[in-house]
N, C-alpha and C. Protein backbone atom coordinates (compact mmCIF):
# COMPACT_ATOMS: atom_id res chain seq x y z
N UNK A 1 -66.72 1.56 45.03
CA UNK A 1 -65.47 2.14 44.64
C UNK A 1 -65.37 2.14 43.12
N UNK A 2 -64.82 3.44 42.66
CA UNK A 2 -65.06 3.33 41.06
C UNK A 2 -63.20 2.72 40.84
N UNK A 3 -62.94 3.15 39.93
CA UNK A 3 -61.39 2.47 39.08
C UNK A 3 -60.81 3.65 39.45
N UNK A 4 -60.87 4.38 39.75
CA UNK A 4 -60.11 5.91 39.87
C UNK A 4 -59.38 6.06 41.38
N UNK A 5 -60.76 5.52 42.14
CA UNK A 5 -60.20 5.20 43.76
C UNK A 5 -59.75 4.08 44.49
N UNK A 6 -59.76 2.98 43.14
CA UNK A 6 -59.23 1.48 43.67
C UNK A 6 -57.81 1.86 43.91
N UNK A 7 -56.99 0.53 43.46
CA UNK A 7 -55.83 -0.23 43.59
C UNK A 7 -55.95 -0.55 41.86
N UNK A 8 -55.19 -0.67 41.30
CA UNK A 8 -55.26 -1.08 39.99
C UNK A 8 -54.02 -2.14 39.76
N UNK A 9 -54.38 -3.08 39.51
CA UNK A 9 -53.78 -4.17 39.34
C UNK A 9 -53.21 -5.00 38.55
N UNK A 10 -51.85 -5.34 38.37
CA UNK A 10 -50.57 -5.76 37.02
C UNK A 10 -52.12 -6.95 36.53
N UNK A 11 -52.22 -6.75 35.38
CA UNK A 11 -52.93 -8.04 34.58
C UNK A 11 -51.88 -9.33 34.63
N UNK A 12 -50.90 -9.08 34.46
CA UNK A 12 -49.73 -10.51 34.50
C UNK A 12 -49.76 -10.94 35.41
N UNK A 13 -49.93 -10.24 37.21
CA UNK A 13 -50.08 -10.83 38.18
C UNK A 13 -51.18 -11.25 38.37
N UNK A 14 -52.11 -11.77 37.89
CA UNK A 14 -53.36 -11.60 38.28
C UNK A 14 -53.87 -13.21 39.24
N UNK A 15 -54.60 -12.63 40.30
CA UNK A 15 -54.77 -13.72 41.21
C UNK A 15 -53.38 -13.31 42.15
N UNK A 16 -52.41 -12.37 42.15
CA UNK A 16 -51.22 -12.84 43.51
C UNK A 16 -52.01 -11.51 44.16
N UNK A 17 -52.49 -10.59 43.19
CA UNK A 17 -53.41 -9.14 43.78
C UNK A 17 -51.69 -8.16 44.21
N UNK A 18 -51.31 -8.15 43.23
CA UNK A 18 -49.76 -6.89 43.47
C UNK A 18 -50.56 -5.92 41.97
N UNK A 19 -50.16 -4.69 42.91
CA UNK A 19 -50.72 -2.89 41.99
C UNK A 19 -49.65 -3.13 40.54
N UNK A 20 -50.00 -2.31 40.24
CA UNK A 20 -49.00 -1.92 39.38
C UNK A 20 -47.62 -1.51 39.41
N UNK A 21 -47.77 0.08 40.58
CA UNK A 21 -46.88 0.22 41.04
C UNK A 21 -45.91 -1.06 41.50
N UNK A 22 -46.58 -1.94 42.45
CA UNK A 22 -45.77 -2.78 42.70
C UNK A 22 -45.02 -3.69 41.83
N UNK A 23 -45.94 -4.17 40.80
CA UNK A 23 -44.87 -4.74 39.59
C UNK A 23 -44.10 -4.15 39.04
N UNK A 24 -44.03 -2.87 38.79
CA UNK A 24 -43.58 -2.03 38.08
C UNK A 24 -42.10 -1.93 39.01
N UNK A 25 -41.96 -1.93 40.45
CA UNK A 25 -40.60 -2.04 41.08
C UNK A 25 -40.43 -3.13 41.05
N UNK A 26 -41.43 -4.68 41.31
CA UNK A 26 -40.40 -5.67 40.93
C UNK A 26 -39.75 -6.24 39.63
N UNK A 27 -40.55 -5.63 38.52
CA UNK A 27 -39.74 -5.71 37.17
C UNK A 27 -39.06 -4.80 37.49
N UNK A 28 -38.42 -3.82 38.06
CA UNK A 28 -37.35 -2.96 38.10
C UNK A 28 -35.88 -3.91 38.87
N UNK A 29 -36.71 -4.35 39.78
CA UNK A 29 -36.04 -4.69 40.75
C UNK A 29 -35.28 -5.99 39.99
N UNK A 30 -36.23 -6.86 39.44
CA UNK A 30 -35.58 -8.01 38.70
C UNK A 30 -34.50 -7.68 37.35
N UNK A 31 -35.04 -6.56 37.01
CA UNK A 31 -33.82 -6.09 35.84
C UNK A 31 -32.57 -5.71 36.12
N UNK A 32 -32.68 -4.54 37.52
CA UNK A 32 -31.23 -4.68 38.28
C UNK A 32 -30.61 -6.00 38.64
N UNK A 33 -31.26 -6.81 39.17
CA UNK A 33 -30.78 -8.04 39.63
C UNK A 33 -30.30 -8.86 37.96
N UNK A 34 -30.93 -8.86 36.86
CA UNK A 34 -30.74 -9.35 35.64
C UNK A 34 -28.68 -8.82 35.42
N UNK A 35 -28.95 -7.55 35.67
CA UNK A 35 -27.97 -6.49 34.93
C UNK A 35 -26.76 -7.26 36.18
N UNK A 36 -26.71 -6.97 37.07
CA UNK A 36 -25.62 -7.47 38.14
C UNK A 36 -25.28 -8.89 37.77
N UNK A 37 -26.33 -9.76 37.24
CA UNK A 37 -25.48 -10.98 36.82
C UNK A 37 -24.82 -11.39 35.84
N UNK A 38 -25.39 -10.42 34.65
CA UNK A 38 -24.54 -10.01 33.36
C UNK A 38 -23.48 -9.55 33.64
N UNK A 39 -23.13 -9.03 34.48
CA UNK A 39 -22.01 -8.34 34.48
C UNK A 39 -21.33 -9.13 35.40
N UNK A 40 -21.37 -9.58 36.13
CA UNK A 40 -21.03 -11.18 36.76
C UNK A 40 -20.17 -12.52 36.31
N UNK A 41 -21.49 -12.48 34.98
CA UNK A 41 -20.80 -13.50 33.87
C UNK A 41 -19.97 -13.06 32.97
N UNK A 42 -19.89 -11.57 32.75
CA UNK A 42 -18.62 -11.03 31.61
C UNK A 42 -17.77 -11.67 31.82
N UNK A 43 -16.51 -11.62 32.80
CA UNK A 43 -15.27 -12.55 32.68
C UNK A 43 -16.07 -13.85 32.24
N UNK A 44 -16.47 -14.54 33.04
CA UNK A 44 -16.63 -15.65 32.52
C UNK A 44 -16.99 -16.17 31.10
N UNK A 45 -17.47 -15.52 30.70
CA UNK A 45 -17.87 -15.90 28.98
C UNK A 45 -17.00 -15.28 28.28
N UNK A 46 -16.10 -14.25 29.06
CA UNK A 46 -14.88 -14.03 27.83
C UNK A 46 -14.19 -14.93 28.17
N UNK A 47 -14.15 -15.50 28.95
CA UNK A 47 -12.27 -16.63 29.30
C UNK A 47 -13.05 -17.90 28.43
N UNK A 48 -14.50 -18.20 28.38
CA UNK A 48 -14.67 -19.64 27.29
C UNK A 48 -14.33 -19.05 26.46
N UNK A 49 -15.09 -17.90 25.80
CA UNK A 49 -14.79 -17.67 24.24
C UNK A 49 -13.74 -17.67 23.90
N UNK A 50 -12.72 -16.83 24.73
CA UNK A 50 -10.89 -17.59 24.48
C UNK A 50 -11.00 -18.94 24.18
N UNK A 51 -11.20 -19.64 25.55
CA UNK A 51 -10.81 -21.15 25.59
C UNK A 51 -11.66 -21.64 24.18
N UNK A 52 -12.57 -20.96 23.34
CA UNK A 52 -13.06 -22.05 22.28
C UNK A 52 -12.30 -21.51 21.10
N UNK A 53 -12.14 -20.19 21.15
CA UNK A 53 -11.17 -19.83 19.84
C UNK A 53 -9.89 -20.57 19.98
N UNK A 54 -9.17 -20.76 21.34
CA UNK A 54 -7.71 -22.10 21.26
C UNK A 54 -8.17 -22.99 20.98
N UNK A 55 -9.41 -23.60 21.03
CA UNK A 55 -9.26 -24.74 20.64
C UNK A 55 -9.63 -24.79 19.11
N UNK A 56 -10.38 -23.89 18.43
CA UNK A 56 -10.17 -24.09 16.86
C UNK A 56 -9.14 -23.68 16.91
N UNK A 57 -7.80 -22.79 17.01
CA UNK A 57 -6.65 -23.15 16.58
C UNK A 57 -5.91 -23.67 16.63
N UNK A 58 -6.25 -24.44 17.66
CA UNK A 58 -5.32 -25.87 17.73
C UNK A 58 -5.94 -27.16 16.48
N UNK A 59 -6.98 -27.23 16.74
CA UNK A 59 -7.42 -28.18 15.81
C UNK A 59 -7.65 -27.41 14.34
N UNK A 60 -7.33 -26.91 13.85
CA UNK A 60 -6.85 -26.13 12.95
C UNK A 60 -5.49 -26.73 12.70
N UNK A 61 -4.29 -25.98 13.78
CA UNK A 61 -3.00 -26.67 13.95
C UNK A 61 -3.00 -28.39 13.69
N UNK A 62 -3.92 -28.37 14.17
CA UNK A 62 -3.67 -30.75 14.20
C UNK A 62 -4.31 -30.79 13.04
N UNK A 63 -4.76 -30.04 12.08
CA UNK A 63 -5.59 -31.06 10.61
C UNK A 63 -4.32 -30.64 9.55
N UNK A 64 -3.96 -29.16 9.93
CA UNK A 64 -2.58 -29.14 9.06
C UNK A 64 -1.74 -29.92 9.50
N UNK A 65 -1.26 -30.53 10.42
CA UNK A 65 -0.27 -31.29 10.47
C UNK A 65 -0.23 -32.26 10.17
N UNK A 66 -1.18 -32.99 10.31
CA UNK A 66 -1.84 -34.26 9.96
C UNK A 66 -2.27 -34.25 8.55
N UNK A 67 -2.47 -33.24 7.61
CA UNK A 67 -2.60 -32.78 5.99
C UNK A 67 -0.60 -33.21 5.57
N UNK A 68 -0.14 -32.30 6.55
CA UNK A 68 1.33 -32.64 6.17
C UNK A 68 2.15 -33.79 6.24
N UNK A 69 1.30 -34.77 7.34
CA UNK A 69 2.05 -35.81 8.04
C UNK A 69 1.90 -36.53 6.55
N UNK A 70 0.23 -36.67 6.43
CA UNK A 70 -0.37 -37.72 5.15
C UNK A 70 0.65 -37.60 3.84
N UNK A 71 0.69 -36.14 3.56
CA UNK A 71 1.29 -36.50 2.05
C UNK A 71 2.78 -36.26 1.87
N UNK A 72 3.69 -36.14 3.70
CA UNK A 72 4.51 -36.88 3.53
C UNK A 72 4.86 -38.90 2.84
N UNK A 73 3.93 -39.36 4.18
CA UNK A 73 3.44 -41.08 3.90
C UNK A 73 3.33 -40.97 2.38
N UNK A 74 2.68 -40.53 1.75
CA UNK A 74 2.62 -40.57 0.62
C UNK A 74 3.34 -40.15 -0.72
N UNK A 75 4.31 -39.56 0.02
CA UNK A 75 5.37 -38.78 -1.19
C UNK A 75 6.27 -40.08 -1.55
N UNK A 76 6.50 -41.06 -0.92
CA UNK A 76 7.29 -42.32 -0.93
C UNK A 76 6.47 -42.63 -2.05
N UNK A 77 5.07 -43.30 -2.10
CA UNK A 77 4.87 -44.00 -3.42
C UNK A 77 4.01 -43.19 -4.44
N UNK A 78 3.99 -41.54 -4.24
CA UNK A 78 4.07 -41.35 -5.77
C UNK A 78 5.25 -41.15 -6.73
N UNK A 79 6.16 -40.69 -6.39
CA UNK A 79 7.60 -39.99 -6.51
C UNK A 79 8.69 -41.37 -6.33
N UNK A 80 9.14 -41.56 -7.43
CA UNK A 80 10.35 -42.93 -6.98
C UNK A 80 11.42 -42.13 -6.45
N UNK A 81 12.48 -42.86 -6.32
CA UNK A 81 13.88 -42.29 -5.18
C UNK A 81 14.02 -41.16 -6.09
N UNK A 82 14.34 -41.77 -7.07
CA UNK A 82 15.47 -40.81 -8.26
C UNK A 82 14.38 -39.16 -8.55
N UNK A 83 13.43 -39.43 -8.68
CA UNK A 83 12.47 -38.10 -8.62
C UNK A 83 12.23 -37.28 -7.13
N UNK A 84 12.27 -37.99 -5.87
CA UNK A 84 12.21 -37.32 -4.67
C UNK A 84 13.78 -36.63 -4.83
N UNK A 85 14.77 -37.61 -5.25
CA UNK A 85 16.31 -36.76 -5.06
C UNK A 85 15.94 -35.65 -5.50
N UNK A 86 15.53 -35.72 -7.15
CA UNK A 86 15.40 -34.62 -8.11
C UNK A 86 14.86 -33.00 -7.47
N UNK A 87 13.48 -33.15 -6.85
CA UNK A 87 12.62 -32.51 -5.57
C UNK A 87 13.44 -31.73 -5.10
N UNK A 88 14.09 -32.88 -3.89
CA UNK A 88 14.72 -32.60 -2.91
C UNK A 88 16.27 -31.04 -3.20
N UNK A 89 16.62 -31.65 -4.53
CA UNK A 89 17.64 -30.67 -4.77
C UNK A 89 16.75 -29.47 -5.07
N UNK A 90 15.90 -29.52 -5.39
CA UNK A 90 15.24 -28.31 -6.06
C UNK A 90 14.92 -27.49 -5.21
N UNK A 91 14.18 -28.19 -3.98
CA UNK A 91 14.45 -27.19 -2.98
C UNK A 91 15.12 -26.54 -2.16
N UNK A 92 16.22 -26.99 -2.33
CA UNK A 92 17.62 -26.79 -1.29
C UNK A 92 17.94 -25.27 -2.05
N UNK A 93 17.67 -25.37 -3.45
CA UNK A 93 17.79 -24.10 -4.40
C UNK A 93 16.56 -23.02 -4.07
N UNK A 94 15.49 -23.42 -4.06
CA UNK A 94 14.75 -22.81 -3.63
C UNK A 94 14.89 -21.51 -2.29
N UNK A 95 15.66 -22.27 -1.78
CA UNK A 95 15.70 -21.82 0.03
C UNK A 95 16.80 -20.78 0.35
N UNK A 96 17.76 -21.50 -1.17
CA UNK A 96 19.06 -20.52 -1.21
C UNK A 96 18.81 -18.86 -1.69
N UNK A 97 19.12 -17.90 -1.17
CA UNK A 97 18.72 -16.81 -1.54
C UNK A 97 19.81 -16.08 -2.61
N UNK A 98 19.50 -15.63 -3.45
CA UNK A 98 19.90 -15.46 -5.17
C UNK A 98 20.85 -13.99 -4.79
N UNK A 99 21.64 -14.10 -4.79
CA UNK A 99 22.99 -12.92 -4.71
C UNK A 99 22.94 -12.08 -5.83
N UNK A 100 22.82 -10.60 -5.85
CA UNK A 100 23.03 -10.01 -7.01
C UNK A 100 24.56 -9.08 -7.32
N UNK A 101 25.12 -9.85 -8.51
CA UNK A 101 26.24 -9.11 -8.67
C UNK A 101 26.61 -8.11 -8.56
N UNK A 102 28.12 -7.53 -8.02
CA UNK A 102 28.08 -6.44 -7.63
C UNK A 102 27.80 -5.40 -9.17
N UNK A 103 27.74 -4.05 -8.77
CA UNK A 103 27.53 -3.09 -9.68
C UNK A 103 29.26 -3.21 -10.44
N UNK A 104 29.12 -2.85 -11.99
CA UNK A 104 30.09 -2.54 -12.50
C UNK A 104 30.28 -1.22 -13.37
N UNK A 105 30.82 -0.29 -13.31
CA UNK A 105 30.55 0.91 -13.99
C UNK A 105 30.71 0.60 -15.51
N UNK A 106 30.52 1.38 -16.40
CA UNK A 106 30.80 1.14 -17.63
C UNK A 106 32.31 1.47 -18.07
N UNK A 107 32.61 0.47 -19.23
CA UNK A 107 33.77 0.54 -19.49
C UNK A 107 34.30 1.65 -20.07
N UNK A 108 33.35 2.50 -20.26
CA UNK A 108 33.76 3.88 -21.61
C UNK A 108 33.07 5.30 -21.22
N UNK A 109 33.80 5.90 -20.04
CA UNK A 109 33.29 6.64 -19.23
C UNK A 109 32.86 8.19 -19.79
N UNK A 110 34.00 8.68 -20.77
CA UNK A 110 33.86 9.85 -21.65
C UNK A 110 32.84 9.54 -23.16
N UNK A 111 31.50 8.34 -22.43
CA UNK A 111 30.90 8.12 -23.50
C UNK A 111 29.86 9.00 -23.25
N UNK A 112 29.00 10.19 -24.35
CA UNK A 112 27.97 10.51 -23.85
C UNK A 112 27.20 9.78 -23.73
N UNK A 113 26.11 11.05 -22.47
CA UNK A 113 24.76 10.22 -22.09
C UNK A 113 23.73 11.13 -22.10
N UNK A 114 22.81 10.49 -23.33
CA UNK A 114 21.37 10.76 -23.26
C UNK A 114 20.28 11.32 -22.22
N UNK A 115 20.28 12.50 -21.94
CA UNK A 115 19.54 12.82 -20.84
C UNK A 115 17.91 12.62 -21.55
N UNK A 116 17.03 11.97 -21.09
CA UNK A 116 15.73 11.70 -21.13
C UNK A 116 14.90 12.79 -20.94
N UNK A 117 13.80 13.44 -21.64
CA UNK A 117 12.98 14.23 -21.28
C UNK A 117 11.92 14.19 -20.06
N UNK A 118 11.77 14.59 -18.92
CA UNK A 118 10.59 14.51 -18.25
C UNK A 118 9.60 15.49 -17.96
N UNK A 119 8.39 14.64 -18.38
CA UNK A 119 6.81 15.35 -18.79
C UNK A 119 6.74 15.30 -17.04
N UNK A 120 6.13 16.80 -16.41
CA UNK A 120 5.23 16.54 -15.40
C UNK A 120 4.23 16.63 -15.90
N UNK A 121 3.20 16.03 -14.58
CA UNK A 121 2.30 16.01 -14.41
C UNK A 121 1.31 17.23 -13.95
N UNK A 122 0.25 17.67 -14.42
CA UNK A 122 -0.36 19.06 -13.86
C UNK A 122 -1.29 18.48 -12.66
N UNK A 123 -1.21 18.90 -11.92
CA UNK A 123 -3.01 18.81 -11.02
C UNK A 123 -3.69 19.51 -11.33
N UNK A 124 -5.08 19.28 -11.27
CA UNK A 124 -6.40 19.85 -11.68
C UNK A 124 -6.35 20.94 -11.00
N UNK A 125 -5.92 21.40 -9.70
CA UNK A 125 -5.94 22.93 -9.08
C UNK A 125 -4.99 24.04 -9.87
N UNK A 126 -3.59 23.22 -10.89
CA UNK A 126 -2.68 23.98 -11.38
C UNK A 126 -3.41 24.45 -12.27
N UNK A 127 -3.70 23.96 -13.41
CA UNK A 127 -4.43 23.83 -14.50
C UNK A 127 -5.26 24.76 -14.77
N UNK A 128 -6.38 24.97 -13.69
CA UNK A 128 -7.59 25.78 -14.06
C UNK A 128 -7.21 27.40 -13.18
């Protein structure tokens, strides 16, 4: 028998004696089967990847708080009373939002007024 009229045979299988053809459908066959379990595990690896992004923002959440808790504890002995008071008022101002007086017209109404010149602007399509 020459090579033309054999069976020709997967080199990777070699020794189970499967053709080509035949590997050739069970790597087919195993890639469908690959693809169905990928798609299997989608939910599942999106609901961890959630569950790991909450948990860096939670622990995110707990190092700021714990950043805030600390240099509360600590605002006591850098800051004496009389300087935390000092602080303390400052921010109460801070928080207060700044009112702007009402409008008042001018007192001298038959005063003239300067009308300002205005330059336009050309665009490059006017222009040329």
């Amino acid at each position: 028998m020459s090579i033309e009229e054999g069976i020709n045979y997967c080199p990777q299988l070699m020794g189970g004696r499967v053709s080509e053809w035949e590997a050739r459908a069970m790597r087919k066959h195993d890639e469908e089967q690959a693809k169905i379990a990928r798609e299997q595990g989608l939910p599942v690896r999106a609901r961890i990847q959630n569950e790991a992004g909450a948990a860096r923002r939670r622990s995110a959440e707990i190092r700021a708080s714990e950043h805030v808790r600390q240099w509360d504890r600590q605002r006591q002995d850098i800051h004496p009373e009389e300087i935390a008071e000092h602080l303390a008022s400052i921010e109460t101002k801070k928080r207060a939002v700044p009112r702007l007086s009402d409008a008042v017209p001018d007192a001298e109404p038959d005063r003239p007024v300067r009308v300002l010149p205005v330059r336009y602007v050309q665009r490059k399509e006017e222009r040329s």
